[in-house]
N, C-alpha and C. Protein backbone atom coordinates (compact mmCIF):
# COMPACT_ATOMS: atom_id res chain seq x y z
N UNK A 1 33.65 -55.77 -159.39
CA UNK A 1 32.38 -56.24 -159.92
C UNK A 1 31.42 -55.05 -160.02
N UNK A 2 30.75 -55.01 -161.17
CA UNK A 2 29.83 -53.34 -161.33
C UNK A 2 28.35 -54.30 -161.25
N UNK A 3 27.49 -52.62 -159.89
CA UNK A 3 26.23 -53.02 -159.96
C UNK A 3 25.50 -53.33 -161.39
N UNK A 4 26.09 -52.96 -162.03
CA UNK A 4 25.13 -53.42 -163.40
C UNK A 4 24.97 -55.10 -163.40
N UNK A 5 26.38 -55.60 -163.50
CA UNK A 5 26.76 -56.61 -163.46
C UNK A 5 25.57 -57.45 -162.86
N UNK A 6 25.58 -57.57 -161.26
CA UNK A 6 24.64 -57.99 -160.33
C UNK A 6 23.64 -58.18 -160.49
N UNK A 7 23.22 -56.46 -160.81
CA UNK A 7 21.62 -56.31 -161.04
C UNK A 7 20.81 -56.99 -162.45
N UNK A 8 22.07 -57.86 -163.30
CA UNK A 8 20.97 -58.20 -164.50
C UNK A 8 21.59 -59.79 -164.30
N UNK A 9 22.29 -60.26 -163.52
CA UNK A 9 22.32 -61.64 -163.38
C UNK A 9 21.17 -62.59 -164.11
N UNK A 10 20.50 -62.64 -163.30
CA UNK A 10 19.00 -63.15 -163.52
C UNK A 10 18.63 -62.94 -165.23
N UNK A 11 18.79 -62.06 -165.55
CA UNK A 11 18.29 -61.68 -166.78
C UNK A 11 19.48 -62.30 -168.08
N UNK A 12 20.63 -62.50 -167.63
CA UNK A 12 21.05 -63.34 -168.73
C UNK A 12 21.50 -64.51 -168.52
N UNK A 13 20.95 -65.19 -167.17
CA UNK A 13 20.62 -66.32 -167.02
C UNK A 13 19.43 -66.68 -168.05
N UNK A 14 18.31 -66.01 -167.84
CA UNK A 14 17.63 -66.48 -168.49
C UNK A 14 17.45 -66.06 -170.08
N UNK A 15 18.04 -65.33 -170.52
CA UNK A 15 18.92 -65.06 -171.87
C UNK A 15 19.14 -66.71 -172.07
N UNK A 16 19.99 -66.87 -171.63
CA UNK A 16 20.84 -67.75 -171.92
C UNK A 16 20.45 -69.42 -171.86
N UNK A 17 19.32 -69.26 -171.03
CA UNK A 17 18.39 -70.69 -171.36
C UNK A 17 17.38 -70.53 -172.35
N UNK A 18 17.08 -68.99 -172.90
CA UNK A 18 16.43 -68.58 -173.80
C UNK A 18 16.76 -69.33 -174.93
N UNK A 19 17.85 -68.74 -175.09
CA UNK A 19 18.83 -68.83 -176.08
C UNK A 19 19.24 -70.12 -176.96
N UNK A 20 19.66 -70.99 -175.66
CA UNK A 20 20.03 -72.62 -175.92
C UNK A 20 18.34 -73.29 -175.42
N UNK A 21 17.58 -72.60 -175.82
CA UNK A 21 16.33 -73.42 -175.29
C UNK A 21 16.26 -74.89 -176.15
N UNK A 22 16.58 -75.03 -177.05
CA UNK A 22 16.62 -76.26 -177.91
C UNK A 22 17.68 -77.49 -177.61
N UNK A 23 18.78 -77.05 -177.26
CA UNK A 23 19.62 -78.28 -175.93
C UNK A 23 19.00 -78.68 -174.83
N UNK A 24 18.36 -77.73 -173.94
CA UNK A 24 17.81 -78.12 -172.92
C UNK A 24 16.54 -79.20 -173.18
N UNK A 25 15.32 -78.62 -174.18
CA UNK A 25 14.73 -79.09 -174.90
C UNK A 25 15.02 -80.70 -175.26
N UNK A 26 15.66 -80.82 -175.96
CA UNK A 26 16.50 -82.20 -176.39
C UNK A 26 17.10 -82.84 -175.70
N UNK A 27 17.95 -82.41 -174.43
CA UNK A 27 18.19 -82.68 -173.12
C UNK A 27 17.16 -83.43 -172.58
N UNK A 28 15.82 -82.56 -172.31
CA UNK A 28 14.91 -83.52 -171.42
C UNK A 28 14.29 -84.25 -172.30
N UNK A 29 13.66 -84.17 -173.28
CA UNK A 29 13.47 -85.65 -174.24
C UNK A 29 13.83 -86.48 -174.07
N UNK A 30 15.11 -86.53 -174.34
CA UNK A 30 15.96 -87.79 -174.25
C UNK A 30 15.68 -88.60 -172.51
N UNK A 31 15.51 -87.61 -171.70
CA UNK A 31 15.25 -87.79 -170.14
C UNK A 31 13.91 -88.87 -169.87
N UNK A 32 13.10 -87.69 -170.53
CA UNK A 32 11.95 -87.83 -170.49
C UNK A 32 10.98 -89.57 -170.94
N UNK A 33 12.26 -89.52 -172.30
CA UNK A 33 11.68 -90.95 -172.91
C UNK A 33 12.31 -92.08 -172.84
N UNK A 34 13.28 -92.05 -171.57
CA UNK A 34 14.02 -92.60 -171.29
C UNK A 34 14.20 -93.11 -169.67
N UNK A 35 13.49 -92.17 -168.89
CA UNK A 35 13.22 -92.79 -167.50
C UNK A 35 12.35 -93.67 -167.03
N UNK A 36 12.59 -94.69 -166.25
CA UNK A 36 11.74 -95.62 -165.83
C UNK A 36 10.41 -94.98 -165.22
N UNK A 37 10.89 -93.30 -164.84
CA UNK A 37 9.57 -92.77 -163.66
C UNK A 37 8.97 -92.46 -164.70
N UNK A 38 9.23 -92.30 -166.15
CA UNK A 38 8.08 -91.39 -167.31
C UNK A 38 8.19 -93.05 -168.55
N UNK A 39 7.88 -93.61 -167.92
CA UNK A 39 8.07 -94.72 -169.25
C UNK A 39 6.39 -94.83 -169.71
N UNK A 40 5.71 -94.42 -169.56
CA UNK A 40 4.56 -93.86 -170.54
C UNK A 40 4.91 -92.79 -171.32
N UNK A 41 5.81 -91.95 -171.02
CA UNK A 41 5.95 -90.95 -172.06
C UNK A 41 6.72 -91.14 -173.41
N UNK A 42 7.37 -92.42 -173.12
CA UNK A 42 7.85 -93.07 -174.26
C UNK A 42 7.27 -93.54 -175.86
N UNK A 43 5.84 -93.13 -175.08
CA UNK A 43 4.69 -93.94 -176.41
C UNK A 43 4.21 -92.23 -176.82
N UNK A 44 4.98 -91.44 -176.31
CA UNK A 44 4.19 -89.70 -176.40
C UNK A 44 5.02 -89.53 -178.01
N UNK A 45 4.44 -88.86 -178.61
CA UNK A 45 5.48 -88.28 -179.93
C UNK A 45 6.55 -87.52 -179.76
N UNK A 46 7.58 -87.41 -180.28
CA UNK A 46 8.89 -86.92 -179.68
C UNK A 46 8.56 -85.26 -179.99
N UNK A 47 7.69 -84.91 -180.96
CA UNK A 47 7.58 -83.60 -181.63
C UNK A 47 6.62 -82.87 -180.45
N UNK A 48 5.65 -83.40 -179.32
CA UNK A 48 4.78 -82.82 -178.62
C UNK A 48 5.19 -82.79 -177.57
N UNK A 49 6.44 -83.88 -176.75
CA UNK A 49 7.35 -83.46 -175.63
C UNK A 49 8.09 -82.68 -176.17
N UNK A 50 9.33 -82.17 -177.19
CA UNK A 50 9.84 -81.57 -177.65
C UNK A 50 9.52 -80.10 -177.38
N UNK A 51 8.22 -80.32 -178.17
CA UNK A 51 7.15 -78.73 -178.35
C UNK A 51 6.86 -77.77 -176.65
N UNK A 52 6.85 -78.98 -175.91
CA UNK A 52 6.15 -78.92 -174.36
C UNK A 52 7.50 -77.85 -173.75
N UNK A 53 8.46 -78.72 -173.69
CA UNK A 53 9.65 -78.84 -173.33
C UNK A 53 10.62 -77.51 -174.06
N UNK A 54 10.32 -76.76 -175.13
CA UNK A 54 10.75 -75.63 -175.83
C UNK A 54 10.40 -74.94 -175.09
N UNK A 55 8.99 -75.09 -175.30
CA UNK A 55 8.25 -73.46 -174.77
C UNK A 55 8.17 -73.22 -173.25
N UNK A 56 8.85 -73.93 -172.28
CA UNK A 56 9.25 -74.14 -170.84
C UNK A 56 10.25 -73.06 -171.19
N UNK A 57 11.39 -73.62 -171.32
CA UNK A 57 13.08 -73.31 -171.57
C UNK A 57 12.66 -71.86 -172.46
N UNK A 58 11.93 -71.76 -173.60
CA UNK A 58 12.35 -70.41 -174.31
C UNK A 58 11.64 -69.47 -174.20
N UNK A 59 10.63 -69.33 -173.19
CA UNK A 59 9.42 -68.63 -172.99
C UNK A 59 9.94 -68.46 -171.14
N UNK A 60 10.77 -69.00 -170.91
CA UNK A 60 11.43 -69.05 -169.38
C UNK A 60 10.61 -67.39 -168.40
N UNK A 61 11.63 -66.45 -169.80
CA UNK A 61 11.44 -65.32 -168.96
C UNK A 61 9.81 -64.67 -168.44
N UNK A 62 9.01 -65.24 -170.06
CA UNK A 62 7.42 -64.59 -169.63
C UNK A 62 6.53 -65.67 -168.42
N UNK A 63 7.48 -66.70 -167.92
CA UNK A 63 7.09 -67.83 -167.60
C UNK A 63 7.26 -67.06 -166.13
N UNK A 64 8.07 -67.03 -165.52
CA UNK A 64 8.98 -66.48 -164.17
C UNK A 64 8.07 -64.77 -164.03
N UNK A 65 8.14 -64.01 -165.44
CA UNK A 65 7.72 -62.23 -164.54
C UNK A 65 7.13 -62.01 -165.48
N UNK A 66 6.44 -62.49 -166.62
CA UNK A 66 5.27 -61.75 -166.84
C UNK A 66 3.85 -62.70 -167.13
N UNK A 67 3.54 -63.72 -166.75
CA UNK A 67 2.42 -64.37 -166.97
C UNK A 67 2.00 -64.21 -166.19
N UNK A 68 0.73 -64.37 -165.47
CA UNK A 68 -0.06 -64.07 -164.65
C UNK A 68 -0.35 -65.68 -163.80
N UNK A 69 -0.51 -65.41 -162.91
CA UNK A 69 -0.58 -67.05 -162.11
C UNK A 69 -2.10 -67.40 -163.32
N UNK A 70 -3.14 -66.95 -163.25
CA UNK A 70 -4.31 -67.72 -164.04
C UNK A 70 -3.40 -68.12 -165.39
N UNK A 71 -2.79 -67.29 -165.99
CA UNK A 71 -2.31 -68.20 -167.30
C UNK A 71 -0.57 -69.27 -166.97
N UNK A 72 -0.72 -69.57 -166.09
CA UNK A 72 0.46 -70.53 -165.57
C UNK A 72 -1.31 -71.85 -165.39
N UNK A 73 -1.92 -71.38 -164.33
CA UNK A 73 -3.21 -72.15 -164.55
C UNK A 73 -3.81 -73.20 -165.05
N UNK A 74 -3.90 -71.76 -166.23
CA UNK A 74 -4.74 -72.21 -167.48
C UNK A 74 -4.22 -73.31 -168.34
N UNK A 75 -2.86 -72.73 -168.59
CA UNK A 75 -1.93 -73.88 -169.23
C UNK A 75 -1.50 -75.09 -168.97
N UNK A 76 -1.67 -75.15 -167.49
CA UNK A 76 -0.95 -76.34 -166.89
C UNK A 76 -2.47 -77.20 -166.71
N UNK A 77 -3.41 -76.79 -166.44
CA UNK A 77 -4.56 -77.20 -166.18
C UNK A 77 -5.23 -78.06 -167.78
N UNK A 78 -4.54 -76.85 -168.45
CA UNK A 78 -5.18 -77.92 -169.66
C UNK A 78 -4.20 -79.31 -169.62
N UNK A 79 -2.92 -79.48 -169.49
CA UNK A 79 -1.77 -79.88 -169.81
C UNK A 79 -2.77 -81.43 -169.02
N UNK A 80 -2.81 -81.23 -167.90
CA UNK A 80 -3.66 -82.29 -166.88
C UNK A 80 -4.12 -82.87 -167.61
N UNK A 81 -5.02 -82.30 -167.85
CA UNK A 81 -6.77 -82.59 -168.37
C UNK A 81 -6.56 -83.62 -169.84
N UNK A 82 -4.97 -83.67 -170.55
CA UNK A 82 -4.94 -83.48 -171.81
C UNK A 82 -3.98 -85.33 -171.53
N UNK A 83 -3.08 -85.03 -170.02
CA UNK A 83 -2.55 -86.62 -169.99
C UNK A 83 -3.28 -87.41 -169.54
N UNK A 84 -4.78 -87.08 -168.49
CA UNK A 84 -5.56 -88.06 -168.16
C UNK A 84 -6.17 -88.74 -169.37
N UNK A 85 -6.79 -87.86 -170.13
CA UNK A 85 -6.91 -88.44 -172.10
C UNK A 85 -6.28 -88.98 -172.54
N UNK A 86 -5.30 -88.98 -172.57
CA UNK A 86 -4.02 -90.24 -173.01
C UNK A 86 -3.67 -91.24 -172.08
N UNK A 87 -4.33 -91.16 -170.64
CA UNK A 87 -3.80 -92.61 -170.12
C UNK A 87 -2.58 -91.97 -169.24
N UNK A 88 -2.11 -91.52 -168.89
CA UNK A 88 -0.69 -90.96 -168.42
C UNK A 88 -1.10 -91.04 -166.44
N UNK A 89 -0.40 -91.93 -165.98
CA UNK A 89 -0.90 -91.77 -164.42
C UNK A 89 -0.35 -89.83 -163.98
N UNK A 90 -0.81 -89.04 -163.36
CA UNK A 90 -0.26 -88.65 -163.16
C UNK A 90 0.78 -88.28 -162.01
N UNK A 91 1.20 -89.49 -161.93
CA UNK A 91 2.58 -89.38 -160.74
C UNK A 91 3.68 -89.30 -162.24
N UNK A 92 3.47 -89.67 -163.38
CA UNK A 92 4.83 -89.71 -164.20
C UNK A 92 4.51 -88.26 -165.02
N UNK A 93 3.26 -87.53 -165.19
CA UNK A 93 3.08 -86.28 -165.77
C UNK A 93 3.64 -85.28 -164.43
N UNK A 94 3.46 -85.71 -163.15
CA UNK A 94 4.53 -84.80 -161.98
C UNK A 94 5.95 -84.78 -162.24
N UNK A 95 6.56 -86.57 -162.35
CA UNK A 95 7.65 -86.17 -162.80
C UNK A 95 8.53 -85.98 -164.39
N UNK A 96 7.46 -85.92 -165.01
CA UNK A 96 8.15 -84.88 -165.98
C UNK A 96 8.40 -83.80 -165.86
N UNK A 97 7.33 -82.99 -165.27
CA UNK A 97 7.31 -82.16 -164.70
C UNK A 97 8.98 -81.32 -163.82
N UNK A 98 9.22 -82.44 -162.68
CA UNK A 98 10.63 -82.46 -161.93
C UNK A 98 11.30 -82.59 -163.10
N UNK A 99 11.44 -83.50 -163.97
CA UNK A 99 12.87 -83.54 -164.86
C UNK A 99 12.86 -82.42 -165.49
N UNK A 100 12.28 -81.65 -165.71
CA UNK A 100 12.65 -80.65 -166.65
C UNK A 100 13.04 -79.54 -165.43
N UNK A 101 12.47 -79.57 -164.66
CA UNK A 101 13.30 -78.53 -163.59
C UNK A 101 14.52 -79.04 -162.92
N UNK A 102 14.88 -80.25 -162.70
CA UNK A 102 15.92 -80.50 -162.70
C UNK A 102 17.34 -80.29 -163.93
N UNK A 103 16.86 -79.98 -164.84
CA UNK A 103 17.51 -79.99 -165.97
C UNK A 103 18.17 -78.27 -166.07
N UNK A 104 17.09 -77.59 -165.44
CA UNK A 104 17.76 -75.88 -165.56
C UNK A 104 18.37 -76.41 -164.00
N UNK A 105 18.05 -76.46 -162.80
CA UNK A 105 18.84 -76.54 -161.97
C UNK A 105 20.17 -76.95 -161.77
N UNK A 106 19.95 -78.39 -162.61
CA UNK A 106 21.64 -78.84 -162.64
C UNK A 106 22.46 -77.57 -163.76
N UNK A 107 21.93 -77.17 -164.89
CA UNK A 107 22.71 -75.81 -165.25
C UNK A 107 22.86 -74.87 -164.53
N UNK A 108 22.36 -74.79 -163.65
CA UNK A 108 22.33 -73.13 -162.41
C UNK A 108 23.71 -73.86 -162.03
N UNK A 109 23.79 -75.01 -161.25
CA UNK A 109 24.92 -75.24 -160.57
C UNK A 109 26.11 -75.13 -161.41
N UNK A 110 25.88 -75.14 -162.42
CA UNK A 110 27.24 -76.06 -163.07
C UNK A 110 27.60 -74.39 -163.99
N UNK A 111 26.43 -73.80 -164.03
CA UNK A 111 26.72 -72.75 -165.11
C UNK A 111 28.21 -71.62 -165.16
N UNK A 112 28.86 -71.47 -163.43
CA UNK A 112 30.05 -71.33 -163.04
C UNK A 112 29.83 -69.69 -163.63
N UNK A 113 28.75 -68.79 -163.25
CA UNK A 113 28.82 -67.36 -163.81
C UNK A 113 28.81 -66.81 -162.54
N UNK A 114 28.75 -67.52 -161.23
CA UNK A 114 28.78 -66.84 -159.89
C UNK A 114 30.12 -66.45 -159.25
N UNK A 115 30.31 -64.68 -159.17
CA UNK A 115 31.63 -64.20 -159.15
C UNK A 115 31.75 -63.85 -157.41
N UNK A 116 30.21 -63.38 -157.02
CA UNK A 116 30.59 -63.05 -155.59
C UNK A 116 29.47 -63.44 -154.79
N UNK A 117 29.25 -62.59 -153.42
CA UNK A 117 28.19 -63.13 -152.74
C UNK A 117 26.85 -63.05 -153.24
N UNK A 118 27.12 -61.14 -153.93
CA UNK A 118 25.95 -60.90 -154.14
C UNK A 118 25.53 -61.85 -155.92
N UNK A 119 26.34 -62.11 -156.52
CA UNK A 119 25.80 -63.39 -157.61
C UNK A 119 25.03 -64.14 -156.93
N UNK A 120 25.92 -64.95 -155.94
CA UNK A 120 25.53 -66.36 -155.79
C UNK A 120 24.08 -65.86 -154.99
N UNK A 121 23.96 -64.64 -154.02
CA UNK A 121 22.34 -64.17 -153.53
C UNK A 121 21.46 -64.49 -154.32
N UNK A 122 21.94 -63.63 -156.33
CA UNK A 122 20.98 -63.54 -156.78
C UNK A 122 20.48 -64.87 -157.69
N UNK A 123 21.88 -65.66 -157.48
CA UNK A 123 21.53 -66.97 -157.91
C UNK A 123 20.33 -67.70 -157.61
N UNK A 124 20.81 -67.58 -155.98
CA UNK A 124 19.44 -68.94 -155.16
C UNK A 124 18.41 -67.86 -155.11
N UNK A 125 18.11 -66.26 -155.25
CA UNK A 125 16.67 -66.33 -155.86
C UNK A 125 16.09 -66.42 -157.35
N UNK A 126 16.97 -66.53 -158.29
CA UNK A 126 16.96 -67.09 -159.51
C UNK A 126 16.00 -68.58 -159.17
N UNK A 127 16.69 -69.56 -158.84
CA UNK A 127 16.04 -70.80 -158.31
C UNK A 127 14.97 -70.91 -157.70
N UNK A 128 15.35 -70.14 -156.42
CA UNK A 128 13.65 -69.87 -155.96
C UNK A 128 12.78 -69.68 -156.73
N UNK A 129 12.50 -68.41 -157.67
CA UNK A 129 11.42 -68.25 -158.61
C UNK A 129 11.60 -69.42 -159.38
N UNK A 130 12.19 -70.36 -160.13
CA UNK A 130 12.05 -71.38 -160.99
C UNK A 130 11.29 -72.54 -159.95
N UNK A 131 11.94 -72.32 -158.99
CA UNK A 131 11.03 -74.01 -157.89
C UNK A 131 9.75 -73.20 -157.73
N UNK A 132 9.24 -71.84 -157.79
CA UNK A 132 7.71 -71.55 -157.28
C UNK A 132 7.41 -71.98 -158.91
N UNK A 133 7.85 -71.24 -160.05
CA UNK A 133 6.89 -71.69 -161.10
C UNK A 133 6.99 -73.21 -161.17
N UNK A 134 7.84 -73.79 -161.21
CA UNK A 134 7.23 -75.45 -161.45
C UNK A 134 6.52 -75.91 -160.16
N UNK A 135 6.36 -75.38 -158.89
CA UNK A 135 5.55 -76.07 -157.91
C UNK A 135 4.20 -75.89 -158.12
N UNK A 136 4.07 -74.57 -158.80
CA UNK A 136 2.57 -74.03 -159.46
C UNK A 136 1.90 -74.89 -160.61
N UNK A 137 3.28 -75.15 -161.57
CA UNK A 137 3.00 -75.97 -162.82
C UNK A 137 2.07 -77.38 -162.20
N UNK A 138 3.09 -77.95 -161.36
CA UNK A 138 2.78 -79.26 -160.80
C UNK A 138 1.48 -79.35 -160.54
N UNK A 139 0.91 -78.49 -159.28
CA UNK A 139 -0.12 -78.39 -158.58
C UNK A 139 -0.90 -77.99 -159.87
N UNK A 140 -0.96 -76.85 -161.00
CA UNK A 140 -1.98 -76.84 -161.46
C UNK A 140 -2.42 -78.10 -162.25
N UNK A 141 -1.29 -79.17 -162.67
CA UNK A 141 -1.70 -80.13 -163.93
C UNK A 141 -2.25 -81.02 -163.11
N UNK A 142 -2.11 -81.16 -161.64
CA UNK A 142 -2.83 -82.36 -160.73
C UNK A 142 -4.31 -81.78 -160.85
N UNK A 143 -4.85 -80.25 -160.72
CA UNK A 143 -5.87 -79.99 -160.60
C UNK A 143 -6.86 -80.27 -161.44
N UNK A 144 -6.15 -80.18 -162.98
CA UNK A 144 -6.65 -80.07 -164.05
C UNK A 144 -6.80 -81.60 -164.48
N UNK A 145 -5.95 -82.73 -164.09
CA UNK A 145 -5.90 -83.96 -164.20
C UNK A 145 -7.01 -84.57 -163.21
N UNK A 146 -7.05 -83.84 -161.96
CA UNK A 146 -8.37 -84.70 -161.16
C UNK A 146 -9.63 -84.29 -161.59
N UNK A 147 -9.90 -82.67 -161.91
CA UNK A 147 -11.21 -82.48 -162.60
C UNK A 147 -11.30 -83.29 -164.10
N UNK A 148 -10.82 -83.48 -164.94
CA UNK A 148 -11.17 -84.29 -165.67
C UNK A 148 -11.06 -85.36 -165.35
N UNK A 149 -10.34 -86.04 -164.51
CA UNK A 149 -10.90 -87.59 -164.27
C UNK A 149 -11.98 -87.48 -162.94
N UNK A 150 -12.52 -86.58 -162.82
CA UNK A 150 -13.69 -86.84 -162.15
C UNK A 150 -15.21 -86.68 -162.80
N UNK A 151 -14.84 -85.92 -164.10
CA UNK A 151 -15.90 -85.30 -164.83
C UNK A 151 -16.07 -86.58 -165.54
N UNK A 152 -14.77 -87.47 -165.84
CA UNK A 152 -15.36 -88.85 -166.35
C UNK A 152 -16.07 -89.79 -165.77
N UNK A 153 -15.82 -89.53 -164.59
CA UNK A 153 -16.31 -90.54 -163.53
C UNK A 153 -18.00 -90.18 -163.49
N UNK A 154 -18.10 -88.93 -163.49
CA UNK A 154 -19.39 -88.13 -163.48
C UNK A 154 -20.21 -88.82 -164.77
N UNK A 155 -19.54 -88.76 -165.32
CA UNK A 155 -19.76 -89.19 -166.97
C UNK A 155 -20.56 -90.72 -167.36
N UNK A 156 -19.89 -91.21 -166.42
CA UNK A 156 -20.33 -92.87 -166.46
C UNK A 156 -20.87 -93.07 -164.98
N UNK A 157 -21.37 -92.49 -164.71
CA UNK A 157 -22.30 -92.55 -162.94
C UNK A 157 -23.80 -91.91 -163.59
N UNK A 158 -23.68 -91.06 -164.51
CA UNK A 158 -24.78 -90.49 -165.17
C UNK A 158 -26.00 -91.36 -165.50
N UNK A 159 -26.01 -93.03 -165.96
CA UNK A 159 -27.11 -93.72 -165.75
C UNK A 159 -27.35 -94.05 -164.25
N UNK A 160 -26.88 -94.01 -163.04
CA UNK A 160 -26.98 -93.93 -162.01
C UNK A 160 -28.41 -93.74 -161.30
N UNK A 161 -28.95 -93.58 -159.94
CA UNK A 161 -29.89 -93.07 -159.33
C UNK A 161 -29.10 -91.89 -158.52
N UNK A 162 -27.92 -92.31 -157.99
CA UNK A 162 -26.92 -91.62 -157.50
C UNK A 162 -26.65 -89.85 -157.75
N UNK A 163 -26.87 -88.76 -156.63
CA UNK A 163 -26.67 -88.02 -157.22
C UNK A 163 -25.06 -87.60 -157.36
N UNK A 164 -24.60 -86.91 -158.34
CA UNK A 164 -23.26 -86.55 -158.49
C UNK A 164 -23.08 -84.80 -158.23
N UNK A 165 -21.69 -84.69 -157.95
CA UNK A 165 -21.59 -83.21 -158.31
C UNK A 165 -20.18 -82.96 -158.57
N UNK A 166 -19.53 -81.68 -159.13
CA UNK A 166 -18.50 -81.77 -159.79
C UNK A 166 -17.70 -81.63 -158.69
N UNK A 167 -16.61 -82.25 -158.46
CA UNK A 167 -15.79 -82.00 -157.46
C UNK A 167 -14.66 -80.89 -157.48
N UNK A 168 -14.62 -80.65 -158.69
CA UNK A 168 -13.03 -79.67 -158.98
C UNK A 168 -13.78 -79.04 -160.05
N UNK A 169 -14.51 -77.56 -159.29
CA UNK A 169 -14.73 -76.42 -160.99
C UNK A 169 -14.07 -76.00 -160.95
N UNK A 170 -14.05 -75.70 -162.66
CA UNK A 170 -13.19 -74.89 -163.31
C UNK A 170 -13.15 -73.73 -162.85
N UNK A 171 -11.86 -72.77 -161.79
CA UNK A 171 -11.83 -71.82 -161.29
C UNK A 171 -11.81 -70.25 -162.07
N UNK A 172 -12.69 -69.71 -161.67
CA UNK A 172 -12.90 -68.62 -162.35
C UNK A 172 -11.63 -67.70 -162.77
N UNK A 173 -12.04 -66.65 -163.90
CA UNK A 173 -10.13 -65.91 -164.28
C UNK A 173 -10.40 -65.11 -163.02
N UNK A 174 -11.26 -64.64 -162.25
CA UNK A 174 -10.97 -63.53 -161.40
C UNK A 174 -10.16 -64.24 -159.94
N UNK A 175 -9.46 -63.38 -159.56
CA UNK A 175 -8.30 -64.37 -158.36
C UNK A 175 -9.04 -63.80 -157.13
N UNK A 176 -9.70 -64.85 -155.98
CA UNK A 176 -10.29 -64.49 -154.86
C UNK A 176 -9.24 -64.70 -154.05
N UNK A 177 -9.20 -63.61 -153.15
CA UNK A 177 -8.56 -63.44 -152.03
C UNK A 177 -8.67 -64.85 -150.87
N UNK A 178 -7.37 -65.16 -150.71
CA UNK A 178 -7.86 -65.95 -149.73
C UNK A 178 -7.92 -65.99 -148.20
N UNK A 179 -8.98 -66.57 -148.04
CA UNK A 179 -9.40 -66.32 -146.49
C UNK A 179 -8.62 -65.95 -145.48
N UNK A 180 -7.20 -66.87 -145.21
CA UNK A 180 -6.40 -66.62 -144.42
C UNK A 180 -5.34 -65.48 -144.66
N UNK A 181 -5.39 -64.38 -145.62
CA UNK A 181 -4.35 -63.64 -145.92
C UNK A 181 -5.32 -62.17 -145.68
């Protein structure tokens, strides 16, 4: 087995979901508009889960090492903000969320390109980085889903005497250190 070999695992893994991003794509659609846990997404247009669901799978690699956590964020935050507008609880915008990471995972397992230890090493951190970006995805579309359903709430409290305040701002692009680190 040649270090080359090893050292680009990862990289035509994700080649290769690059690549077939449109099976996977069509894969979770069909998932998607078809599970009892996403049966609101059934009334979604097949062309805007589709669209969602591409640019996951074929954008994989800038998704994993070169986006910046604010634009993982930004995106997912709008994504929130965009199913509370449509009605979408979001416990079934979470697990869409899971089905589509379940969908590269069950290919990790099954993909059968793991020759030795050091593959299968670089396998499960292959995975690892895919479970941090969708745990990020998740968490950001809950964030982005409670500030806008609170800004509505704000919205219709506004004839009120009551004072309000925003509960979830919009977090600035600059990344503050956090306290405990």
């Amino acid at each position: 087995m040649s270090r080359n070999h090893n050292r680009h695992l990862s990289d035509r893994l994700i080649r290769t979901i690059e690549d077939n991003a449109e099976d996977f794509a069509q894969g979770t659609v069909k998932r998607l508009q078809s599970s009892p846990r996403t049966h609101l997404y059934h009334r979604l247009s097949h062309n805007e889960v589709h669209d969602r669901c591409y640019e996951i799978y074929h954008n994989l690699g800038l998704w994993l090492w070169e986006k910046s956590d604010q634009a993982i964020q930004a995106r997912y935050n709008e994504l929130g903000e965009r199913r509370f507008e449509e009605g979408i609880p979001l416990a079934q915008v979470e697990w869409a969320l899971i089905l589509t990471k379940e969908r590269l995972l069950e290919y990790l397992e099954g993909c059968g390109i793991v020759d030795s230890a050091m593959d299968l090493y670089q396998q499960q951190e292959f995975v690892r980085l895919i479970t941090h970006f969708f745990d990020r995805a998740v968490c950001y579309t809950a964030e982005g889903y409670e500030r806008q359903a609170s800004a509505k709430t704000m919205t219709a409290e506004e004839g009120t005497t009551r004072p309000t305040r925003k509960l979830w701002p919009r977090p600035s692009l600059h990344r503050q250190a956090h306290p405990n680190r």
